[in-house]
C-alpha atoms as a PDB file:
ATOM      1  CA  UNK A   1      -4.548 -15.604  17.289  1.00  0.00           C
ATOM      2  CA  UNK A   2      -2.979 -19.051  16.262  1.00  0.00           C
ATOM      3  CA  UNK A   3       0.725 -19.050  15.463  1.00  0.00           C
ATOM      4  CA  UNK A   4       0.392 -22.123  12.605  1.00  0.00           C
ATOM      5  CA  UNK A   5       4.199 -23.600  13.101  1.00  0.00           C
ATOM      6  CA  UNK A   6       3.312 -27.454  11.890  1.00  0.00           C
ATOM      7  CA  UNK A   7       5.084 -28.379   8.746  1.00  0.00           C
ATOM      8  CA  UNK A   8       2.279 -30.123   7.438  1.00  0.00           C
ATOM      9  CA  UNK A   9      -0.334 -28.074   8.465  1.00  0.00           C
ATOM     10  CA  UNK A  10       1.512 -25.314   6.838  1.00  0.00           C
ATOM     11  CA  UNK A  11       1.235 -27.430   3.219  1.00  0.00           C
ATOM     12  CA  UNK A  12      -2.168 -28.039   3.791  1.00  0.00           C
ATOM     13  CA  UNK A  13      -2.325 -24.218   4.165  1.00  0.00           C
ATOM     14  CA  UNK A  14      -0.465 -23.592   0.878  1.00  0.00           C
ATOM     15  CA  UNK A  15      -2.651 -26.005  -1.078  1.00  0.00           C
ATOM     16  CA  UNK A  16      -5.668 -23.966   0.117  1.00  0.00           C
ATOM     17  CA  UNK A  17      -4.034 -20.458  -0.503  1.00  0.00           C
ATOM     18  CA  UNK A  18      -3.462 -22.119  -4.358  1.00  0.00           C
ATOM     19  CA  UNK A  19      -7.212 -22.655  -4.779  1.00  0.00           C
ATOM     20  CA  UNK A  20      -7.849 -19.100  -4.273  1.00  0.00           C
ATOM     21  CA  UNK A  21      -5.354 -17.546  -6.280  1.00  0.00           C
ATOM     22  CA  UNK A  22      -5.018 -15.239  -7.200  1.00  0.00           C
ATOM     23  CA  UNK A  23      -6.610 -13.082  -4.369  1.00  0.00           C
ATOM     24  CA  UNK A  24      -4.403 -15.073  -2.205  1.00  0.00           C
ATOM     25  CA  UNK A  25      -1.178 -14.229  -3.966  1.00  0.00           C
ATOM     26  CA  UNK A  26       0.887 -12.221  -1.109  1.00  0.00           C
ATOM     27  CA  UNK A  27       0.448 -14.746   1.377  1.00  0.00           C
ATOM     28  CA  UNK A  28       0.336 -18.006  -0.964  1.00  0.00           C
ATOM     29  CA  UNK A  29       4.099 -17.158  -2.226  1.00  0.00           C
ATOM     30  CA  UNK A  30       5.283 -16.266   1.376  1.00  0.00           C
ATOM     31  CA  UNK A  31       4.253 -19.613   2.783  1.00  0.00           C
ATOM     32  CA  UNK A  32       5.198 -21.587  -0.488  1.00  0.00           C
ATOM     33  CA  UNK A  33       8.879 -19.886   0.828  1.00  0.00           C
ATOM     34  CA  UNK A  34       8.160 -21.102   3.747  1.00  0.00           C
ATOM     35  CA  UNK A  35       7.620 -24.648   3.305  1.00  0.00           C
ATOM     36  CA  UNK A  36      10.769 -24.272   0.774  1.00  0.00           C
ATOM     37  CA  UNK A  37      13.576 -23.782   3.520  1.00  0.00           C
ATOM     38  CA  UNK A  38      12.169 -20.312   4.677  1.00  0.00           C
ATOM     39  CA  UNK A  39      15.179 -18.394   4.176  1.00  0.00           C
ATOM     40  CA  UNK A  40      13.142 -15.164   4.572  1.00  0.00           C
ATOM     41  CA  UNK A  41      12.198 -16.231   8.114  1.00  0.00           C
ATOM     42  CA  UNK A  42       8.824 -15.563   8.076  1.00  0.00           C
ATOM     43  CA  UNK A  43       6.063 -17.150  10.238  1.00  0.00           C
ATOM     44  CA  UNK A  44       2.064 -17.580   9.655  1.00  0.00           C
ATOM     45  CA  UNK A  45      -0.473 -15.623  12.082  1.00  0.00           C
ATOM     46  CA  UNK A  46      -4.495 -16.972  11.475  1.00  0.00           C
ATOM     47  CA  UNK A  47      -7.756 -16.216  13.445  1.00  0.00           C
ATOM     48  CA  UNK A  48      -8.328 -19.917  13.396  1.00  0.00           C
ATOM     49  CA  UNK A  49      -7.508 -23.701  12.193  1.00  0.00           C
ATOM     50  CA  UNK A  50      -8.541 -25.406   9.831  1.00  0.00           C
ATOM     51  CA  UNK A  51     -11.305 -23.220   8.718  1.00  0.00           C
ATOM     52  CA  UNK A  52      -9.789 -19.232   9.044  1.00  0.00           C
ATOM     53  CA  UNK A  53     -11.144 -15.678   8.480  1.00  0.00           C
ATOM     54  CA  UNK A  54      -7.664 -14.108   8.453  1.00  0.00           C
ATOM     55  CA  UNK A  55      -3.843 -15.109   7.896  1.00  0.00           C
ATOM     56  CA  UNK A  56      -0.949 -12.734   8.149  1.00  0.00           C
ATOM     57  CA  UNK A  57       2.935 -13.344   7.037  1.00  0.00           C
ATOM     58  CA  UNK A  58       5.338 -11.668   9.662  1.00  0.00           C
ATOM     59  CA  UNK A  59       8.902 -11.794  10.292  1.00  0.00           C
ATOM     60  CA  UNK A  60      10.566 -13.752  13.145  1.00  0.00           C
ATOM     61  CA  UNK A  61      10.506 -11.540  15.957  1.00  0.00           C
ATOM     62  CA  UNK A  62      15.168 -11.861  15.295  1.00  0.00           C
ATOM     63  CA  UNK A  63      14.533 -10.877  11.873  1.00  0.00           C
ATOM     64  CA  UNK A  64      12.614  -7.732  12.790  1.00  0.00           C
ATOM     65  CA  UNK A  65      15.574  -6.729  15.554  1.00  0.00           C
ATOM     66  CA  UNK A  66      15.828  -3.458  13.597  1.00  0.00           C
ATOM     67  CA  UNK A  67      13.358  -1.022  14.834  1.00  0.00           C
ATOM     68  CA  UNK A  68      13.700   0.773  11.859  1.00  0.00           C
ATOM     69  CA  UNK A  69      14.710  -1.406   9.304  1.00  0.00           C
ATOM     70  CA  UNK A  70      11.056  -1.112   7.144  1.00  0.00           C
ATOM     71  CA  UNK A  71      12.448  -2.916   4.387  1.00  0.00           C
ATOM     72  CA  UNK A  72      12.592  -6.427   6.196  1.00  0.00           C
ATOM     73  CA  UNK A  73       9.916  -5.487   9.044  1.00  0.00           C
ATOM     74  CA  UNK A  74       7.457  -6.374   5.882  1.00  0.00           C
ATOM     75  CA  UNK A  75       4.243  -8.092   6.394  1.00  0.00           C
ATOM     76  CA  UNK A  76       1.432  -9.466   3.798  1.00  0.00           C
ATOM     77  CA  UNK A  77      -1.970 -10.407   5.088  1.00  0.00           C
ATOM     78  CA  UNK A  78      -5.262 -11.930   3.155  1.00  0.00           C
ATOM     79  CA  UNK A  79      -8.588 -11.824   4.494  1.00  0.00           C
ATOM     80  CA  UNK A  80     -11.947 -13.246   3.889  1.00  0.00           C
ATOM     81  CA  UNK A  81     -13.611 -11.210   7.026  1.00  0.00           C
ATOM     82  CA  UNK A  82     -12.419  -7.243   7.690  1.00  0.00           C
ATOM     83  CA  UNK A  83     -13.327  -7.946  11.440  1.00  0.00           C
ATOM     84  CA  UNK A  84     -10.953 -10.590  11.633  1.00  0.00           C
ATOM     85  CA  UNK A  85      -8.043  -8.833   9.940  1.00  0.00           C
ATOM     86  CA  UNK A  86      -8.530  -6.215  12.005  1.00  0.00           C
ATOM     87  CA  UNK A  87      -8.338  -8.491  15.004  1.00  0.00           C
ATOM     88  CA  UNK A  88      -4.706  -9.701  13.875  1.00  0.00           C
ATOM     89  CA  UNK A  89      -3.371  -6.573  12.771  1.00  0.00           C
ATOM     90  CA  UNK A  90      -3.869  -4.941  16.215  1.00  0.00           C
ATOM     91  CA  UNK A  91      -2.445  -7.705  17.926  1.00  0.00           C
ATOM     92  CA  UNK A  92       0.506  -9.683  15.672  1.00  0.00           C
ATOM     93  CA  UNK A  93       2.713  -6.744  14.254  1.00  0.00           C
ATOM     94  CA  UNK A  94       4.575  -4.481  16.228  1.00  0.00           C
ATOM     95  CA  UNK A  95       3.357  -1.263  16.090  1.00  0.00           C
ATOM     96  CA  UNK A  96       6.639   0.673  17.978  1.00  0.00           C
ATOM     97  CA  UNK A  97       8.636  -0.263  14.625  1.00  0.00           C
ATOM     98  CA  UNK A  98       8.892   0.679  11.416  1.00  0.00           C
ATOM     99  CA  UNK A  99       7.171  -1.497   8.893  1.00  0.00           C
ATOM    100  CA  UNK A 100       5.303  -2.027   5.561  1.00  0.00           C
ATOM    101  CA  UNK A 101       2.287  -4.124   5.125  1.00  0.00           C
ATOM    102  CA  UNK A 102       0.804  -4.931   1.992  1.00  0.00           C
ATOM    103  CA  UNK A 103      -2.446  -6.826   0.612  1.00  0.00           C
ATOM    104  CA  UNK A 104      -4.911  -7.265  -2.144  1.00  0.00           C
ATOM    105  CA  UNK A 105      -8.002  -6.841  -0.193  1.00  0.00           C
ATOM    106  CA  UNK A 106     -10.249  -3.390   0.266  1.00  0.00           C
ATOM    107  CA  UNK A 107     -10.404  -2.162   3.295  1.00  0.00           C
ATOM    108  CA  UNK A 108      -6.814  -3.032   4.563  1.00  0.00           C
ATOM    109  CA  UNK A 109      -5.721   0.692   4.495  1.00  0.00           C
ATOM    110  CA  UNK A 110      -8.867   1.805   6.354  1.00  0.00           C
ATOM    111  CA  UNK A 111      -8.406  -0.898   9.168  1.00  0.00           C
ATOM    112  CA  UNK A 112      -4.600  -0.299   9.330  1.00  0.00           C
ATOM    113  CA  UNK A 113      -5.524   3.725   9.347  1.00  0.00           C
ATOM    114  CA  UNK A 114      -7.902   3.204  12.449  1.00  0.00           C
ATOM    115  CA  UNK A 115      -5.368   0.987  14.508  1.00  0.00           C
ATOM    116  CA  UNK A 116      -2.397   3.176  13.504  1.00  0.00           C
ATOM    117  CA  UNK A 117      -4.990   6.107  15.492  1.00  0.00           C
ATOM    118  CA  UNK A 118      -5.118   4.131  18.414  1.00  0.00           C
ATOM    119  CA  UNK A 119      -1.328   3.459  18.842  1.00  0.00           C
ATOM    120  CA  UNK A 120      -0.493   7.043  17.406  1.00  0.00           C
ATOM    121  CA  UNK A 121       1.744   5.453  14.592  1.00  0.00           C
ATOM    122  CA  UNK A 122       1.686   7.934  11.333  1.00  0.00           C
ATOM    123  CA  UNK A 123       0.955   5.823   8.231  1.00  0.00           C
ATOM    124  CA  UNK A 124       1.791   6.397   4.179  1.00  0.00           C
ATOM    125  CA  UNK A 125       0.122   4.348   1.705  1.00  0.00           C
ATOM    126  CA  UNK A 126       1.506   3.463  -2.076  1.00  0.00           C
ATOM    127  CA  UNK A 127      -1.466   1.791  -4.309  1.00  0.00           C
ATOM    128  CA  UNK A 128      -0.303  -0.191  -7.313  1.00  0.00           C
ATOM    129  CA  UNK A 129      -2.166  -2.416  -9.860  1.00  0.00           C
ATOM    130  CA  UNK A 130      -1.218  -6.067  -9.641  1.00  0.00           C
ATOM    131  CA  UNK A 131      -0.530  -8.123 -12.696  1.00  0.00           C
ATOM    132  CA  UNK A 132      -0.888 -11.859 -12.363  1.00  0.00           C
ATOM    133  CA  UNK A 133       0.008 -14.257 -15.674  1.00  0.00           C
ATOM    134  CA  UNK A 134      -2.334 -17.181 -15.580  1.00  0.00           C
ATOM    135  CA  UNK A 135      -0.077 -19.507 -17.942  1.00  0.00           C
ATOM    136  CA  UNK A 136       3.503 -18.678 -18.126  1.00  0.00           C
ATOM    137  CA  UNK A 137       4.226 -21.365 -20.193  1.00  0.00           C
ATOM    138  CA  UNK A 138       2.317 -20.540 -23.002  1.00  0.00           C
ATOM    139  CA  UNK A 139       4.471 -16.827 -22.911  1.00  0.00           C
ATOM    140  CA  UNK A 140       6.226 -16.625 -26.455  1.00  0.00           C
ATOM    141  CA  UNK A 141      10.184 -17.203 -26.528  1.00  0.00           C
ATOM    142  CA  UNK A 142      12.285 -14.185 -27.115  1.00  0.00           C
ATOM    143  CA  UNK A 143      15.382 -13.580 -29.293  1.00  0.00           C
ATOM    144  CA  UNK A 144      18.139 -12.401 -27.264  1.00  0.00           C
ATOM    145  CA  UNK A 145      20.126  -9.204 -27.771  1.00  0.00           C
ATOM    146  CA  UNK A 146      23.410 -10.401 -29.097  1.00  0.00           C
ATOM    147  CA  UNK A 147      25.269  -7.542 -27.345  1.00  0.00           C
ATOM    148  CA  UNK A 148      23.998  -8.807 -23.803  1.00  0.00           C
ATOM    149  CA  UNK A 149      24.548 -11.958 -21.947  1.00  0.00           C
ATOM    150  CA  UNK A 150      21.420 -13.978 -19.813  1.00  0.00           C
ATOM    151  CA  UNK A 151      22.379 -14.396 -16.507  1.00  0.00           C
ATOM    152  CA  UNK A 152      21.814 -14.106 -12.520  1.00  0.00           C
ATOM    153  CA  UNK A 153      22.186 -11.189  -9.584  1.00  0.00           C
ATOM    154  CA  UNK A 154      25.213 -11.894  -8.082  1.00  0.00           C
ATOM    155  CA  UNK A 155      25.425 -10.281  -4.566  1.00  0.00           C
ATOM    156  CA  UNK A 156      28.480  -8.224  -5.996  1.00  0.00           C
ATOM    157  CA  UNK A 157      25.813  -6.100  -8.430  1.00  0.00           C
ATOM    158  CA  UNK A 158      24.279  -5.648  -4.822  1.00  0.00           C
ATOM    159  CA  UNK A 159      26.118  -1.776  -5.190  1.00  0.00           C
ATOM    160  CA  UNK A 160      24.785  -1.201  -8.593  1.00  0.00           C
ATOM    161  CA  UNK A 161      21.198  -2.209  -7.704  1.00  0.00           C
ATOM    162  CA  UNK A 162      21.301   0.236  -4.172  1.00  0.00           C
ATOM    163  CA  UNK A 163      22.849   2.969  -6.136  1.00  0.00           C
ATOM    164  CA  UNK A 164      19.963   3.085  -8.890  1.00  0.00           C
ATOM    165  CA  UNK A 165      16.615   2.171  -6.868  1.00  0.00           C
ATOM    166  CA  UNK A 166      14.914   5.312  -6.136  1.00  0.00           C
ATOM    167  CA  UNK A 167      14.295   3.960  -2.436  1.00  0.00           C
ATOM    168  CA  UNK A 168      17.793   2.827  -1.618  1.00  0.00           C
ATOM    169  CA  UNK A 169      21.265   4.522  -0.996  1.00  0.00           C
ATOM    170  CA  UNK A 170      21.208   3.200   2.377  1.00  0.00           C
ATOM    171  CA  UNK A 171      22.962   0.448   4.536  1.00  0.00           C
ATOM    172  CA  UNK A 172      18.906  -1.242   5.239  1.00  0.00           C
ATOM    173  CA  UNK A 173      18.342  -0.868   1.506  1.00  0.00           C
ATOM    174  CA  UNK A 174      21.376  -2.953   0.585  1.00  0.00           C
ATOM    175  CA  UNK A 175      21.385  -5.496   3.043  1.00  0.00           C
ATOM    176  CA  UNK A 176      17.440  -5.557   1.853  1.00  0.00           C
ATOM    177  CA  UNK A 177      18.843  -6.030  -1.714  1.00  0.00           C
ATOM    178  CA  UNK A 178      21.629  -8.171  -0.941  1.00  0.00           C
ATOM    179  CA  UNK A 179      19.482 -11.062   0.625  1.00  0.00           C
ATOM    180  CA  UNK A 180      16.639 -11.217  -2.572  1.00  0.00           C
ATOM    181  CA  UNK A 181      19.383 -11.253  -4.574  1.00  0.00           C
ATOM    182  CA  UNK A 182      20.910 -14.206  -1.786  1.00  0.00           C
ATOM    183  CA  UNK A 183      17.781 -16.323  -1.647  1.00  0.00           C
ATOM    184  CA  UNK A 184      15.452 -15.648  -4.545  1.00  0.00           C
ATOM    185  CA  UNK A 185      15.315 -16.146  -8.099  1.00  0.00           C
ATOM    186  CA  UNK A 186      16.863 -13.561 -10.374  1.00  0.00           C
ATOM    187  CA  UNK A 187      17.757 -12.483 -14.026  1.00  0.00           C
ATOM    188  CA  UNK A 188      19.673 -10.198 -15.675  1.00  0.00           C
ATOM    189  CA  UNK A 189      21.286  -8.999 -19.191  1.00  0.00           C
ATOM    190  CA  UNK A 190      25.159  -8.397 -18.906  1.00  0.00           C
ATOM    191  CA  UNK A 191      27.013  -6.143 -21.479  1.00  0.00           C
ATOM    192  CA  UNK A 192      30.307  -7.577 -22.605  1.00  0.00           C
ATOM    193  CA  UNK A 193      32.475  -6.676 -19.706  1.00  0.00           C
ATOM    194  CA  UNK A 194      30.098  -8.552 -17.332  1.00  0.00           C
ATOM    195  CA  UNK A 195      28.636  -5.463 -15.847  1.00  0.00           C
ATOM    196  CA  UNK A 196      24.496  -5.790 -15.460  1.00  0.00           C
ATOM    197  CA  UNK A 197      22.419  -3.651 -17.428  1.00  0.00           C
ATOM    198  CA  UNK A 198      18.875  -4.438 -16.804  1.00  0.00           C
ATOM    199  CA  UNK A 199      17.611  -6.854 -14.070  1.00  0.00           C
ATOM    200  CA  UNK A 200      14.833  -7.855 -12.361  1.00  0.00           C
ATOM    201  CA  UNK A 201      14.552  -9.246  -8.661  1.00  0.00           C
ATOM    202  CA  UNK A 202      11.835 -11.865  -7.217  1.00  0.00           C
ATOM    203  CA  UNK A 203      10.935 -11.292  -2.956  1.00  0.00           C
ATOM    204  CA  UNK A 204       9.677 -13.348  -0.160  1.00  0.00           C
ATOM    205  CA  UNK A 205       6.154 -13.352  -1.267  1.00  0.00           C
ATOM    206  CA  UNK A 206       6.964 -14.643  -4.834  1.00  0.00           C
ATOM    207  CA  UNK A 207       6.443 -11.413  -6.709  1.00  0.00           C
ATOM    208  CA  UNK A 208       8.837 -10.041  -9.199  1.00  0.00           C
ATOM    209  CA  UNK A 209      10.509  -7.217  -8.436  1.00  0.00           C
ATOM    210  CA  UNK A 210      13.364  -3.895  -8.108  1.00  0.00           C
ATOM    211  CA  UNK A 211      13.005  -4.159 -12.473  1.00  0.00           C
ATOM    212  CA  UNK A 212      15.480  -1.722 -13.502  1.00  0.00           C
ATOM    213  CA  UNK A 213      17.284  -1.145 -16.755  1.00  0.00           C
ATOM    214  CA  UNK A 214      20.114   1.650 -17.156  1.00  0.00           C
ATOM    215  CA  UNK A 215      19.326   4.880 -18.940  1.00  0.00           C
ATOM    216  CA  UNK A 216      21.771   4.505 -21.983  1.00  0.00           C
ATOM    217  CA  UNK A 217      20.509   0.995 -22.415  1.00  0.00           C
ATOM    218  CA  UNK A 218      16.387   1.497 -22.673  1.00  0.00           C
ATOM    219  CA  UNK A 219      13.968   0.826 -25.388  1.00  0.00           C
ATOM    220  CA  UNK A 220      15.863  -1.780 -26.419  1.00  0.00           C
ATOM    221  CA  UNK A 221      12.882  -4.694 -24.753  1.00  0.00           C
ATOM    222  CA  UNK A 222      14.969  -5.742 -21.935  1.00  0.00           C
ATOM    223  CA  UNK A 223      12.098  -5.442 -19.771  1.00  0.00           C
ATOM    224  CA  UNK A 224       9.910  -7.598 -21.682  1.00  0.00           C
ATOM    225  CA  UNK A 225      13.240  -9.986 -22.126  1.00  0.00           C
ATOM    226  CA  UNK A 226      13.859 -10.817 -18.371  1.00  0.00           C
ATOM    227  CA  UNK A 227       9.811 -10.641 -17.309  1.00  0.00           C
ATOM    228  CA  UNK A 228       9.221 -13.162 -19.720  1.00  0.00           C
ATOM    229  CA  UNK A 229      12.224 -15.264 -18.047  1.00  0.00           C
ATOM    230  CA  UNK A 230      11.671 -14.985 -14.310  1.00  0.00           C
ATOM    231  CA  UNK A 231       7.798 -15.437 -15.189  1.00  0.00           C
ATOM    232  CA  UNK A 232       8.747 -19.142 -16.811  1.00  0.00           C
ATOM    233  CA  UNK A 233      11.386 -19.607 -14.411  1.00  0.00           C
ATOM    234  CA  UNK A 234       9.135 -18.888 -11.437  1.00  0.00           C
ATOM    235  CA  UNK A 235       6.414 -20.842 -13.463  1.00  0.00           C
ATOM    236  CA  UNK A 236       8.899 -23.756 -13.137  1.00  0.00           C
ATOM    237  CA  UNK A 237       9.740 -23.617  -9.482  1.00  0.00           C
ATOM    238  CA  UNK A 238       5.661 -24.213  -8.701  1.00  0.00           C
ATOM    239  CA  UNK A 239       4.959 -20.209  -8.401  1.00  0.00           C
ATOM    240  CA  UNK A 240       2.329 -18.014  -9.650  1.00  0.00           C
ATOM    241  CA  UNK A 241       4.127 -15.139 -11.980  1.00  0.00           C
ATOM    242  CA  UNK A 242       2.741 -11.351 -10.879  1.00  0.00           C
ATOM    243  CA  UNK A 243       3.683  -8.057 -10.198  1.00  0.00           C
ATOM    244  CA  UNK A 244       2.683  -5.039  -8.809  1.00  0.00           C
ATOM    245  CA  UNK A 245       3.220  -1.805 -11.059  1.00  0.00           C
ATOM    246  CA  UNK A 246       2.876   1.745 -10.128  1.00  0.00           C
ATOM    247  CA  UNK A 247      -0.446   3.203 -11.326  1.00  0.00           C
ATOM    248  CA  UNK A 248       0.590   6.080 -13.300  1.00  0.00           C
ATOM    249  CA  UNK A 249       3.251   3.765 -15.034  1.00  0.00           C
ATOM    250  CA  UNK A 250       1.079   3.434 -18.100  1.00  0.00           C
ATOM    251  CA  UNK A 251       4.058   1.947 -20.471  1.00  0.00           C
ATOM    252  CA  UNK A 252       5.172  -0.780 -17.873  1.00  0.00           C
ATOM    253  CA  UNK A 253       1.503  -1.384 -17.683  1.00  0.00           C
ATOM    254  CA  UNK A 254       1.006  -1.989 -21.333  1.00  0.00           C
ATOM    255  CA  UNK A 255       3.953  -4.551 -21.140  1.00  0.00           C
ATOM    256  CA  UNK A 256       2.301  -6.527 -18.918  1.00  0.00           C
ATOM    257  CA  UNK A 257      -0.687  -7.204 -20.364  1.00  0.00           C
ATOM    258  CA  UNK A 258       1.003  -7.660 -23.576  1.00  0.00           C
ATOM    259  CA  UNK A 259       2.753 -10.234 -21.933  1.00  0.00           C
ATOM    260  CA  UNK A 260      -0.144 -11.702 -21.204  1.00  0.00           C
ATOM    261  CA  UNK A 261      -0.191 -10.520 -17.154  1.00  0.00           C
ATOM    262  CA  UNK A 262      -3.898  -9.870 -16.293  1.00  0.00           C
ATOM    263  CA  UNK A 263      -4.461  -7.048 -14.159  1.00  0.00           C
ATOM    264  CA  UNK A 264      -6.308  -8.232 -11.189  1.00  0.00           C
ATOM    265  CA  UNK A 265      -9.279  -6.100  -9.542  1.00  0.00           C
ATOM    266  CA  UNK A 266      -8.396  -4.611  -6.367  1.00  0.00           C
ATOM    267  CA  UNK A 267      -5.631  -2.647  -5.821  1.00  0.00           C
ATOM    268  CA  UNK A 268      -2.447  -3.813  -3.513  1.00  0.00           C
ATOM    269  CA  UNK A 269      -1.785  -1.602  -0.915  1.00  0.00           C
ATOM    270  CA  UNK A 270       1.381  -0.512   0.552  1.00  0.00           C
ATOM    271  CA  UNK A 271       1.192   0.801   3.758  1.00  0.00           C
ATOM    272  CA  UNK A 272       4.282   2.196   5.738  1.00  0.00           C
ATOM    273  CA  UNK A 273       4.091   3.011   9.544  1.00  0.00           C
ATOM    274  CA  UNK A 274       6.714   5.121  10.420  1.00  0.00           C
ATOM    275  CA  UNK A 275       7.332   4.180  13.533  1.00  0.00           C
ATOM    276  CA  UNK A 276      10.761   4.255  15.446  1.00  0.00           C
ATOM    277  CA  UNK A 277      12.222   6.472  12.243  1.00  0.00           C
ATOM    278  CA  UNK A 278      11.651  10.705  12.671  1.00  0.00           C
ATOM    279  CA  UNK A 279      11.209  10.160   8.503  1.00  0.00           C
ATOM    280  CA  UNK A 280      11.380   7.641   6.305  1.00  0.00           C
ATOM    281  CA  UNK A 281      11.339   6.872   2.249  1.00  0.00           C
ATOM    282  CA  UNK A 282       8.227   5.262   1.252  1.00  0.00           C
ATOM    283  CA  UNK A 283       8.924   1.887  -0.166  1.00  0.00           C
ATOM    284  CA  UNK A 284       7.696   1.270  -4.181  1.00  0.00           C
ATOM    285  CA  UNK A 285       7.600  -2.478  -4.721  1.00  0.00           C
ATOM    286  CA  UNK A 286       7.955  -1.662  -8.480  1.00  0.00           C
ATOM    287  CA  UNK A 287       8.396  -4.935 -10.440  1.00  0.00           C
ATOM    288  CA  UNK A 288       8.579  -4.852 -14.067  1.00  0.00           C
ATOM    289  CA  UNK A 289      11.015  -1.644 -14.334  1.00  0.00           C
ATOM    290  CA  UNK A 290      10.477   2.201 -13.841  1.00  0.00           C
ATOM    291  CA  UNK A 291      11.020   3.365 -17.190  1.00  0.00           C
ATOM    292  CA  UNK A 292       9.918   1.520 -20.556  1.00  0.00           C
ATOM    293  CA  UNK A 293      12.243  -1.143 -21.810  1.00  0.00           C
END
């Protein structure tokens, strides 16, 4: 296990992620953040240098200080041989805490499954489709609702955003919430007394996420407003644009590829070790909303 902690060896790593995208989007976002000020504080785990097998994203070991904070004990690993992801699983996350680990490759649940067995960590596992737009830039504009305002997260929506997301309600949820909304890009439609109605979140690994529009204010396209936004404005910034949407959410699937998101062919896993917690809420990284716009 090589802990890669050279700036430039770390761009050199980022350039190589980019030729492989997008099988290598998890990990090619999280050390783009990286090399960008790494306000996430994330560090790179690989099998090897120059050539690798493996390479795993993992918080700083005073990040992850909360045993049972799974929301920022999150880790994201690619892998061109199962033998050595297994190899780095096992040995670079911390299986007495509560975490989430998520990746695009097959066999990541079954390898996480037969380590969890060993350590006699329980494990939950969320499958989503992941949508990755190959041009941005060539996304159409869109007219926006005169009755909303364009504008950005501010950390006091951080309430708002806790109080509606299925997964939060919690103190971990909104300090989770509080720093994407901090250190990542954002977007969001404001009705005329300033007050966000729909919004959608980016995270550490460059994916856009926590998409949410209020009830009373659906089916109006907000959704497809602020995707198409934070997939140019990420475009902009040098990252890929994708998502990961829930399986069974055929409508926000629809918008994607509408949008022009291809859906890519293996599935991302979630998986959740519960750890450290007698019962936790399984995370959803739902990121284009989780009702139609």
């Amino acid at each position: 296990m090589l802990l890669l902690s050279c700036s430039s060896k770390l761009r050199l790593l980022e350039g190589t992620l980019r030729r492989s995208l997008p099988e290598t989007l998890l990990v090619h976002g999280a050390v783009m953040n990286i090399n960008r000020g790494n306000l996430a504080g994330h560090e790179v785990l690989m099998d090897s240098w120059p050539e690798f097998k493996a390479v795993l994203i993992r918080p700083h070991r005073e990040v992850a200080s909360d045993d049972s904070d799974f929301y920022t004990n999150t880790y994201a690993v690619y892998y061109r041989d199962l033998g050595a992801c297994r190899a780095l699983l096992g040995s670079a996350i911390n299986w007495d805490q509560a975490f989430c680990i998520h990746g695009l490759r097959d066999g990541l649940y079954e390898a996480s499954r037969d380590i969890a067995q060993t350590k006699g960590a329980k494990l939950d596992v969320l499958c989503y489709f992941t949508y990755f737009h190959p041009d941005p830039s060539s996304m159409p504009e869109i007219r926006l609702d005169p009755a909303v305002k364009l504008s950005s997260l501010d950390v006091s929506h951080v309430d708002l955003l806790n109080e509606t997301w299925l997964f939060g309600g919690n103190e971990k949820s909104r300090k989770y919430l509080a720093s994407l909304i901090h250190h990542f890009p954002s977007a969001c439609l404001l009705d005329a007394t300033g007050r966000p109605v729909s919004w959608l979140a980016s995270d550490a690994f460059g994916a856009l996420m926590h998409g949410y529009t209020l009830p009373q204010h659906r089916r109006r396209g907000y959704n497809r407003v602020l995707s198409n936004v934070m997939a140019k404005r990420l475009h902009s910034l040098g990252y890929p644009s994708y998502c990961n949407v829930a399986v069974d959410n055929y409508p926000m699937q629809r918008l994607q590829e509408q949008e022009g998101f291809q859906r890519q062919p293996s599935l991302c896993h979630y998986i959740q070790c519960n750890a450290a917690v007698d019962r936790a809420p399984m995370l959803t990284p739902w990121a284009a909303g989780d009702s139609p716009a």
